[in-house]
C-alpha atoms as a PDB file:
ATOM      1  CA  UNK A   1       1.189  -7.764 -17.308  1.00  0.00           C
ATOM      2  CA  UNK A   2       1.642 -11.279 -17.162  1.00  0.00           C
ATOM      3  CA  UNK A   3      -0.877 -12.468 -14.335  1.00  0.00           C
ATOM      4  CA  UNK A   4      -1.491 -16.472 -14.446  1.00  0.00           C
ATOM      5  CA  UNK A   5      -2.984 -16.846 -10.382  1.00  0.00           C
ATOM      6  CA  UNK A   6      -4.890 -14.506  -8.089  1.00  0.00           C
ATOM      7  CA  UNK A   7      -1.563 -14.499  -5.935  1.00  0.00           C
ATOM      8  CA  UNK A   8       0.302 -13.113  -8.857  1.00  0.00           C
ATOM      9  CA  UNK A   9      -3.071 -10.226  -9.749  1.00  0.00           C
ATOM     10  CA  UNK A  10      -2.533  -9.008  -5.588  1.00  0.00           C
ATOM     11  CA  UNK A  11       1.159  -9.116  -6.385  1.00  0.00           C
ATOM     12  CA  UNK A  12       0.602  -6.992  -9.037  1.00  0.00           C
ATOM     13  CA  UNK A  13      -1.956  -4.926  -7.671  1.00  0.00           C
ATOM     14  CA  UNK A  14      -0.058  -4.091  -4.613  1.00  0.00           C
ATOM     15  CA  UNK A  15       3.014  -3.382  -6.616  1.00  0.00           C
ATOM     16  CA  UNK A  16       0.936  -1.008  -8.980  1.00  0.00           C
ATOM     17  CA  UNK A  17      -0.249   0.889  -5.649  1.00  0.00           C
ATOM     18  CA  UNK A  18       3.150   1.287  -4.281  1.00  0.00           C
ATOM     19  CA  UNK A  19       4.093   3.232  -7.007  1.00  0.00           C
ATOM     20  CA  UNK A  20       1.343   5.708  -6.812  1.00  0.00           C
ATOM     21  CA  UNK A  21       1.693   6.153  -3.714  1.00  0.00           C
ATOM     22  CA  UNK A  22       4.990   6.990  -4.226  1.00  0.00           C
ATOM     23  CA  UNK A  23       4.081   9.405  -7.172  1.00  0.00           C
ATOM     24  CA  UNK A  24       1.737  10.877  -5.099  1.00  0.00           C
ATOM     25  CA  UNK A  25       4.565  11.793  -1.935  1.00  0.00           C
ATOM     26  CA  UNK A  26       5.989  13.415  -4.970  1.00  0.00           C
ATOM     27  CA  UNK A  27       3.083  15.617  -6.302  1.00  0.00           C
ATOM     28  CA  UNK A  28       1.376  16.374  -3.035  1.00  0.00           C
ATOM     29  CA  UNK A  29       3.879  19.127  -1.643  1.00  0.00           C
ATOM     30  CA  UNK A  30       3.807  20.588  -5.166  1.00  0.00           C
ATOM     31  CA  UNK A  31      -0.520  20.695  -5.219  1.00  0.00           C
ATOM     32  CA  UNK A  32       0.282  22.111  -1.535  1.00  0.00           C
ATOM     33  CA  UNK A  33       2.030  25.055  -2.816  1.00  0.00           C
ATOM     34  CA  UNK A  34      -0.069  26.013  -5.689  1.00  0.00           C
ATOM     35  CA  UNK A  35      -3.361  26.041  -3.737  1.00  0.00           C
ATOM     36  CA  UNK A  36      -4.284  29.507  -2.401  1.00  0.00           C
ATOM     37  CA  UNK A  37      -7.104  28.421   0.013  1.00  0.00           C
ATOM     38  CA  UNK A  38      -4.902  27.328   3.196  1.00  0.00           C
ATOM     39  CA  UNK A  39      -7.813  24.351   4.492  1.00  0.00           C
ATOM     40  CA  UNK A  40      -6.389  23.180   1.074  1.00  0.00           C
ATOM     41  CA  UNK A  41      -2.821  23.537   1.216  1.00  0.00           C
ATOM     42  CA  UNK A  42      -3.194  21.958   4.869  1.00  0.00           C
ATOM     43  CA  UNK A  43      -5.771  19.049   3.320  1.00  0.00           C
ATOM     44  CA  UNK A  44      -2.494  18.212   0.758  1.00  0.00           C
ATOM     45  CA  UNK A  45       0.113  18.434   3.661  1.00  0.00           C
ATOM     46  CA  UNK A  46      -1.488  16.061   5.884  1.00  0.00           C
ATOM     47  CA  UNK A  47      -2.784  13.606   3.179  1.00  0.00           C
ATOM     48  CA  UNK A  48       1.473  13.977   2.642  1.00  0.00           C
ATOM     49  CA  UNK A  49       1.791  12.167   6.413  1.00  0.00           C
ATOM     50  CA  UNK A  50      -0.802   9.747   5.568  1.00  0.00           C
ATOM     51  CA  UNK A  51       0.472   8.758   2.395  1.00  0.00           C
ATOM     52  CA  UNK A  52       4.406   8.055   3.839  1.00  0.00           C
ATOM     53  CA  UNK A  53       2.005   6.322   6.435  1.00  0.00           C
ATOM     54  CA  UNK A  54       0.164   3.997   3.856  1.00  0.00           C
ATOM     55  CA  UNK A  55       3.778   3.302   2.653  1.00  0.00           C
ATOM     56  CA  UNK A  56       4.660   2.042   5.377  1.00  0.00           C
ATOM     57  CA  UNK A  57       1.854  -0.270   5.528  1.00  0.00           C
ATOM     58  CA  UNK A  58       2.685  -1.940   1.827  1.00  0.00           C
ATOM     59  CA  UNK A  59       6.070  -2.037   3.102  1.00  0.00           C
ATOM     60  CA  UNK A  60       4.691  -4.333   6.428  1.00  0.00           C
ATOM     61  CA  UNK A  61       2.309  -5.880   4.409  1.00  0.00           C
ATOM     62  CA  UNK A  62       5.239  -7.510   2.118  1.00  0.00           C
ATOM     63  CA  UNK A  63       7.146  -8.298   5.113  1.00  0.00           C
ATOM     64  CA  UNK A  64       4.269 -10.349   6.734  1.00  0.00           C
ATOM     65  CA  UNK A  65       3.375 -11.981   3.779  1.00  0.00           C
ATOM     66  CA  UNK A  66       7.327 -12.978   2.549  1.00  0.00           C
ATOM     67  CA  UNK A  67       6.000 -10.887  -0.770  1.00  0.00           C
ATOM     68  CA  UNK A  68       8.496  -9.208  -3.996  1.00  0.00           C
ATOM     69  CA  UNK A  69       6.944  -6.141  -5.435  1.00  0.00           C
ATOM     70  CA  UNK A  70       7.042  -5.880  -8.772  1.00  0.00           C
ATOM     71  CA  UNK A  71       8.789  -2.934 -10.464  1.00  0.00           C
ATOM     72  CA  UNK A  72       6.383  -1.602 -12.504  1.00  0.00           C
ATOM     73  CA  UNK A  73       5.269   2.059 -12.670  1.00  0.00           C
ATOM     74  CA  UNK A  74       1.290   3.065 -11.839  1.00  0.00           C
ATOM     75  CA  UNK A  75       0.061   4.859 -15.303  1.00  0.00           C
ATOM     76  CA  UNK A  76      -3.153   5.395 -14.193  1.00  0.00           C
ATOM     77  CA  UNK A  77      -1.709   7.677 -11.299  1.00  0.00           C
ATOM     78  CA  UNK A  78       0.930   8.965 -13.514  1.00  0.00           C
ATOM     79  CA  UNK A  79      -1.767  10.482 -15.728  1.00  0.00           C
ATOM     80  CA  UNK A  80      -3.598  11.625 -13.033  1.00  0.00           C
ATOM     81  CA  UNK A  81      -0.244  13.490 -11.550  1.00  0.00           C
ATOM     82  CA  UNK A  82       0.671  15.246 -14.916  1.00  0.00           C
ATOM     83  CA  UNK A  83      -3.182  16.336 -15.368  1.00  0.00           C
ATOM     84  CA  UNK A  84      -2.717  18.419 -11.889  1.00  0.00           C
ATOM     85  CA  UNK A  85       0.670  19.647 -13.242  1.00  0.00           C
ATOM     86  CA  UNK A  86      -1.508  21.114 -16.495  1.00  0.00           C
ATOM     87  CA  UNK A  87      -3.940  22.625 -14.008  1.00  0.00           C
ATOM     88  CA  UNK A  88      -1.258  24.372 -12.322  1.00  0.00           C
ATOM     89  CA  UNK A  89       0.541  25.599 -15.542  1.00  0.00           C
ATOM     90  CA  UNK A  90      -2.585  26.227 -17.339  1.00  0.00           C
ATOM     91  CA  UNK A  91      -5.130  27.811 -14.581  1.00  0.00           C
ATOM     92  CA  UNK A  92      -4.142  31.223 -12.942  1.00  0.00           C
ATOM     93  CA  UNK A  93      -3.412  31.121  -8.936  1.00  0.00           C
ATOM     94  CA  UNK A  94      -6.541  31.568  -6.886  1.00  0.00           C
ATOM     95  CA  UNK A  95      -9.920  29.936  -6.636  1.00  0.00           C
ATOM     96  CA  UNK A  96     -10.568  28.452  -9.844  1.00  0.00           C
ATOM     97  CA  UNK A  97      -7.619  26.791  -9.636  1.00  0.00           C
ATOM     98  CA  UNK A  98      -8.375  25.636  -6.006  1.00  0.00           C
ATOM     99  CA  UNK A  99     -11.496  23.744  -7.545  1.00  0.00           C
ATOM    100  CA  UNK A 100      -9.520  22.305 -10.418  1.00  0.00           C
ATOM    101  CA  UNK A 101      -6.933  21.378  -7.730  1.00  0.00           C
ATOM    102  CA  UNK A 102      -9.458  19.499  -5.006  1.00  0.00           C
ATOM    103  CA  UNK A 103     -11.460  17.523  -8.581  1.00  0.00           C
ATOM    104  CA  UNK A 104      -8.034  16.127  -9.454  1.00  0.00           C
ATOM    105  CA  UNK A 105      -6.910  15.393  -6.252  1.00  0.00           C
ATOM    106  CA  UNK A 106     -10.644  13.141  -5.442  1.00  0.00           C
ATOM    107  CA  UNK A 107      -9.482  11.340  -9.015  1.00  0.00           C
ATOM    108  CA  UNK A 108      -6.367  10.164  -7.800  1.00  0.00           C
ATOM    109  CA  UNK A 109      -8.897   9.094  -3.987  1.00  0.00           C
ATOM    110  CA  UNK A 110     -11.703   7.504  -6.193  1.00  0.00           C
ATOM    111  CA  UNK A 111      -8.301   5.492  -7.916  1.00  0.00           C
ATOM    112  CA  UNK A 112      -6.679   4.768  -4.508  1.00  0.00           C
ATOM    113  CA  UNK A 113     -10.522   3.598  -3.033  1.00  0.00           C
ATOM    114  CA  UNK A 114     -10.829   1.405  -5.883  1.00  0.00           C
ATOM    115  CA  UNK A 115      -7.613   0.188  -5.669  1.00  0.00           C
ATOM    116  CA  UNK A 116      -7.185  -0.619  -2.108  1.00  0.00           C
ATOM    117  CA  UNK A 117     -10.830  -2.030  -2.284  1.00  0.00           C
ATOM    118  CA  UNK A 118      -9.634  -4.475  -4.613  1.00  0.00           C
ATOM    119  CA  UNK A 119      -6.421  -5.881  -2.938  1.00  0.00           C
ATOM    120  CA  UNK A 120      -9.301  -6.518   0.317  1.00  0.00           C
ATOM    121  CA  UNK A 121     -11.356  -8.409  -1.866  1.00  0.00           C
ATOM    122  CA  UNK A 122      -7.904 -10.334  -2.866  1.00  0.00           C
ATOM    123  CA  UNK A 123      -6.776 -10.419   0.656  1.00  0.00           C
ATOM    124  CA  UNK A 124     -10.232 -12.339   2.054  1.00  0.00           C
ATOM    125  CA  UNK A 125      -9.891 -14.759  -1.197  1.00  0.00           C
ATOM    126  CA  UNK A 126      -6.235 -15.862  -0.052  1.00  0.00           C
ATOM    127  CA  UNK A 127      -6.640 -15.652   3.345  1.00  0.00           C
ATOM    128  CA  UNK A 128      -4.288 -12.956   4.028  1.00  0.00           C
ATOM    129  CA  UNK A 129      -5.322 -12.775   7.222  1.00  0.00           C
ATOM    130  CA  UNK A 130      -2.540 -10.464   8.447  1.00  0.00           C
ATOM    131  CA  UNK A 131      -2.424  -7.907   5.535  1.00  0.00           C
ATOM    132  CA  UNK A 132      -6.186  -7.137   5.363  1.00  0.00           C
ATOM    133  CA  UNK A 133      -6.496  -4.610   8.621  1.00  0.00           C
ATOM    134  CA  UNK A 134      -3.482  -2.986   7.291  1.00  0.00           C
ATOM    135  CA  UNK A 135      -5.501  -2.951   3.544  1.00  0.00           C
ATOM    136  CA  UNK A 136      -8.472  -1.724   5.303  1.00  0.00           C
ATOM    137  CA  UNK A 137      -6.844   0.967   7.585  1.00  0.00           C
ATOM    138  CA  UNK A 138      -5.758   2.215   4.516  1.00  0.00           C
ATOM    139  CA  UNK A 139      -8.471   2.293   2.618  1.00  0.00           C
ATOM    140  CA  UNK A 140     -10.655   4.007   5.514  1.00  0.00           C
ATOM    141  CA  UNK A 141      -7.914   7.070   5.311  1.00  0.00           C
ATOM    142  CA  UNK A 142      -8.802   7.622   1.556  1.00  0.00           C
ATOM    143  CA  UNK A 143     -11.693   7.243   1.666  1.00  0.00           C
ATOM    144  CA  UNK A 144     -11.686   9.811   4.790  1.00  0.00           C
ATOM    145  CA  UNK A 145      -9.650  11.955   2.174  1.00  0.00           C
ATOM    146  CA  UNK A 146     -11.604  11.925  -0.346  1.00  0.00           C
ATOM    147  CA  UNK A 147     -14.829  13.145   1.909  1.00  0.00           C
ATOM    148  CA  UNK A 148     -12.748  15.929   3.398  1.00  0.00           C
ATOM    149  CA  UNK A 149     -11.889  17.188  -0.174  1.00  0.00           C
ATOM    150  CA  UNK A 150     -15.919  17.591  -0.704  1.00  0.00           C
ATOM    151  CA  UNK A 151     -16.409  19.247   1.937  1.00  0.00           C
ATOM    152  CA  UNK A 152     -13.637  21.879   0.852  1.00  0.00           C
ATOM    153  CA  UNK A 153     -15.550  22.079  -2.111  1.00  0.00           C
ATOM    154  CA  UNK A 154     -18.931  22.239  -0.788  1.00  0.00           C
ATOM    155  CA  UNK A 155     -18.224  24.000   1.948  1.00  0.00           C
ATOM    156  CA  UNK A 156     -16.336  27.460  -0.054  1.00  0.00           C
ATOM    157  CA  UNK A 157     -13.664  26.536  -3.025  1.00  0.00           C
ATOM    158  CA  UNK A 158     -16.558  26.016  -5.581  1.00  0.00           C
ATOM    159  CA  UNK A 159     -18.245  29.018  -4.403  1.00  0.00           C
ATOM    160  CA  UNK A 160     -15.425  31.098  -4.279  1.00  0.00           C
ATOM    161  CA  UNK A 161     -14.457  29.786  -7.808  1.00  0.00           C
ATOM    162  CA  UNK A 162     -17.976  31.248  -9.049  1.00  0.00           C
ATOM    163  CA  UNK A 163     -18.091  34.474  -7.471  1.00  0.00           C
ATOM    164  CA  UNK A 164     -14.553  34.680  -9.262  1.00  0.00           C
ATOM    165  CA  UNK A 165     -16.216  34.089 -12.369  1.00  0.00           C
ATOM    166  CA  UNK A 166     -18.917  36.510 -12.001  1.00  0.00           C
ATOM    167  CA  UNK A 167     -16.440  39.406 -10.695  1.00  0.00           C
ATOM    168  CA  UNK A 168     -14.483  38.800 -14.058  1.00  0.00           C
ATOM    169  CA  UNK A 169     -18.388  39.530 -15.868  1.00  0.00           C
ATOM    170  CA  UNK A 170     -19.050  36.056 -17.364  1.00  0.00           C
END
């Protein structure tokens, strides 16, 4: 990463986003489908629409501001992707899983949150007047995301994932 101005770091840091959000239109259908709670399953599907949506706003956000993405590849959100693919090799289909599944998945929010919160913090510095409500629209939806996937937990997967435990005698 060769970064010599704060234009180049939100260059950077917007190109490093674009790719995990691009990862992540890849892994959500897959989390989707090996969920068994459907409030899960439904949680991944729409988080799908919102992430082609926040897409869509890098993409307008690089038009407005005459901007080149960088091709680079996010490997903080890579890791993140192939530790959901281990939970859904490695823990059987049902609850358990369900609560591995909705911890991962508020990793890869508390990533996005941090991320997005960065590039507004960039975007008042330059004076990218234009690009910070799309930033910020953004960053309201994961943050959103990431309070719906506690509730999930909160409100049954973690439970369920006990009584699962106990039924099995540990």
């Amino acid at each position: 990463m060769a970064v010599k101005t704060i234009e180049e770091l939100f260059v950077h840091e917007l190109s490093d986003i674009y790719s995990a959000e691009k990862q992540l239109t890849r892994a959500l259908p897959k989390l989707a489908r090996a969920s068994t709670e459907p409030k899960l399953a439904q949680a991944f599907e729409s988080h799908l629409e919102e992430t082609n949506g926040q897409v869509e706003r890098i993409d307008k956000i690089v038009e407005v501001l005459d901007l080149r993405l960088k091709r680079i590849k996010c490997a903080a959100m890579e890791g993140l992707v192939e530790e959901g693919k281990e939970v859904i090799e490695s823990v059987e289909k049902g609850p358990l899983r369900d609560a591995a599944l909705i911890a991962g998945a508020q990793k890869v929010e508390h990533y996005e949150i941090a991320s997005y919160g960065t590039l507004a913090a960039l975007a008042k510095e330059l004076g990218y007047d234009e690009a910070l409500p799309l930033i910020m629209d953004t960053l309201k939806e994961e943050k959103g995301a990431d309070e719906k996937l506690t509730k999930l937990a909160e409100q049954g997967a973690n439970q369920r994932a006990s009584a699962q435990r106990e039924a099995a005698g540990a």
